[in-house]
Protein backbone atom coordinates (compact mmCIF):
# COMPACT_ATOMS: atom_id res chain seq x y z
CA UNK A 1 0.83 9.32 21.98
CA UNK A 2 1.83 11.05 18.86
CA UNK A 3 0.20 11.28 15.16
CA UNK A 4 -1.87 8.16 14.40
CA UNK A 5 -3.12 6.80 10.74
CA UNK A 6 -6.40 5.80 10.65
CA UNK A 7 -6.91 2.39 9.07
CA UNK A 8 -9.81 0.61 7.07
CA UNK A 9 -10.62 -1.98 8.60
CA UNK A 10 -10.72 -4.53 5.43
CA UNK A 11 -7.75 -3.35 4.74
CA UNK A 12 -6.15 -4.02 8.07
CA UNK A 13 -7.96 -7.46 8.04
CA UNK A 14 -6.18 -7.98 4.67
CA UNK A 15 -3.10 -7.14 6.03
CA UNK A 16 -3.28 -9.78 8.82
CA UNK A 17 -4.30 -12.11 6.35
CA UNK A 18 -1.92 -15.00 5.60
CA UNK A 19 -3.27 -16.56 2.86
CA UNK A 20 -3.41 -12.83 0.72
CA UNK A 21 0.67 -13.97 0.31
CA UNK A 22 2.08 -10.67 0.23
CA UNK A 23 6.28 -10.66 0.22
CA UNK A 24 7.93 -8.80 2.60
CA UNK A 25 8.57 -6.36 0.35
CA UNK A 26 4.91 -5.59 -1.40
CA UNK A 27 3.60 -5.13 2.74
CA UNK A 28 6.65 -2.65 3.39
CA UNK A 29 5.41 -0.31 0.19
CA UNK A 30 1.98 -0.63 0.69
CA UNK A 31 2.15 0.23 4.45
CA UNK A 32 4.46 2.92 3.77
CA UNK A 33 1.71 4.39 0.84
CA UNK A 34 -1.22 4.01 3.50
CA UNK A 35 1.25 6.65 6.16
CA UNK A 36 1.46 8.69 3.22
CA UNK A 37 -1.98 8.52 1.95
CA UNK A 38 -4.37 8.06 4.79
CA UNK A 39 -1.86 9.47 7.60
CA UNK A 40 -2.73 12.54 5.93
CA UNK A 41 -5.89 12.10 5.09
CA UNK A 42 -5.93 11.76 1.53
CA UNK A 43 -7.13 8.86 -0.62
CA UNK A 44 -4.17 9.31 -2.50
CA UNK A 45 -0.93 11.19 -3.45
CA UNK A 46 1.97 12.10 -5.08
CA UNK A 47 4.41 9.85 -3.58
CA UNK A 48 8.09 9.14 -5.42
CA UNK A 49 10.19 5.65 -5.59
CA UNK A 50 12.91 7.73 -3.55
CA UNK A 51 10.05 8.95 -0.58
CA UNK A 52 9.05 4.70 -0.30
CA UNK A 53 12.73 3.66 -0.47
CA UNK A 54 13.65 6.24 2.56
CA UNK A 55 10.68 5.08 4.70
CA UNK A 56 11.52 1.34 3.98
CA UNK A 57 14.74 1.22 3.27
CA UNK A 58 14.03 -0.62 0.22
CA UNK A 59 16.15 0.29 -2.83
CA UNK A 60 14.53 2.44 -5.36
CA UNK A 61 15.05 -0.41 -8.26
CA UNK A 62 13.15 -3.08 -5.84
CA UNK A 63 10.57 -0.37 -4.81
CA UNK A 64 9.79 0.39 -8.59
CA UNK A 65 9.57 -3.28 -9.10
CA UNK A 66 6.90 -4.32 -5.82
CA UNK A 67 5.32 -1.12 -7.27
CA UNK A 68 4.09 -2.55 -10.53
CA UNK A 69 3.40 -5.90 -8.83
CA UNK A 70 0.90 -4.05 -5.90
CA UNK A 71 -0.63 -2.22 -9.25
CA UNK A 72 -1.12 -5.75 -11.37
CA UNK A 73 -2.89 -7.43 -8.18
CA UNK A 74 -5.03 -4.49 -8.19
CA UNK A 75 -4.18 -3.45 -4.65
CA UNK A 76 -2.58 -0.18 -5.50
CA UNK A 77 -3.63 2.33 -8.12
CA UNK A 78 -0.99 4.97 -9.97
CA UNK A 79 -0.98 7.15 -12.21
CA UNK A 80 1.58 10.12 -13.02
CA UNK A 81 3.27 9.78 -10.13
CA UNK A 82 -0.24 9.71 -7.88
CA UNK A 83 -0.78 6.60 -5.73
CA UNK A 84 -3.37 5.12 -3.73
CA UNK A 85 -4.89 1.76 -2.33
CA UNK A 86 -7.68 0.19 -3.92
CA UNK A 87 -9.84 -0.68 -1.60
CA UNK A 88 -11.95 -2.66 -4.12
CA UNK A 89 -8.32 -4.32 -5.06
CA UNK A 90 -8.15 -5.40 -1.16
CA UNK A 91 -11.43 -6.92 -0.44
CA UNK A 92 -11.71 -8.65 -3.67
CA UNK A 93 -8.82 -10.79 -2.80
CA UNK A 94 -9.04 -13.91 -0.06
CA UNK A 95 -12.10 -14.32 1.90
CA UNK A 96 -12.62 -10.49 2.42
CA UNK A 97 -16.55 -9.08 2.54
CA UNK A 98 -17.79 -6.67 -0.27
């Protein structure tokens, strides 16, 4: 087996979620922030529109766009340039636990 991400487990349980209504596109990005974030260890990073687009294969313009909706739902946090999930933005969504 090669490199593995570690993943919380609210988060994961989020994730599997149905009624949390994430698009196709908003669980691409966000999965493709966690392998950047947490498959490195790191609560967050410096991550670019062109690094998401490559691992999803998501056009930049759509990518900027899911970006800004992940941040309004409170799911993602960014600022200049440095992204990571809110955990707190997770589990207060749904039926998750505190």
């Amino acid at each position: 087996m090669g490199n593995t991400t570690q993943f919380n487990n609210d988060v994961l349980e989020y994730l599997c979620d149905t009624s949390n209504r994430l698009t196709f596109y908003q669980n691409a990005v966000l999965l493709a922030i966690i392998r950047a974030t947490w498959g490195f260890r790191k609560a967050e990073s410096r991550i670019t529109a062109g690094q998401i687009s490559k691992m999803t294969g998501i056009i930049k313009n759509h990518v900027f766009r899911t970006l800004k909706q992940l941040e309004e739902r409170g799911i993602i946090t960014r600022q200049n340039g440095i992204i990571g999930v809110s955990l707190e933005g997770v589990t207060k969504h749904g039926n998750m636990p505190k």
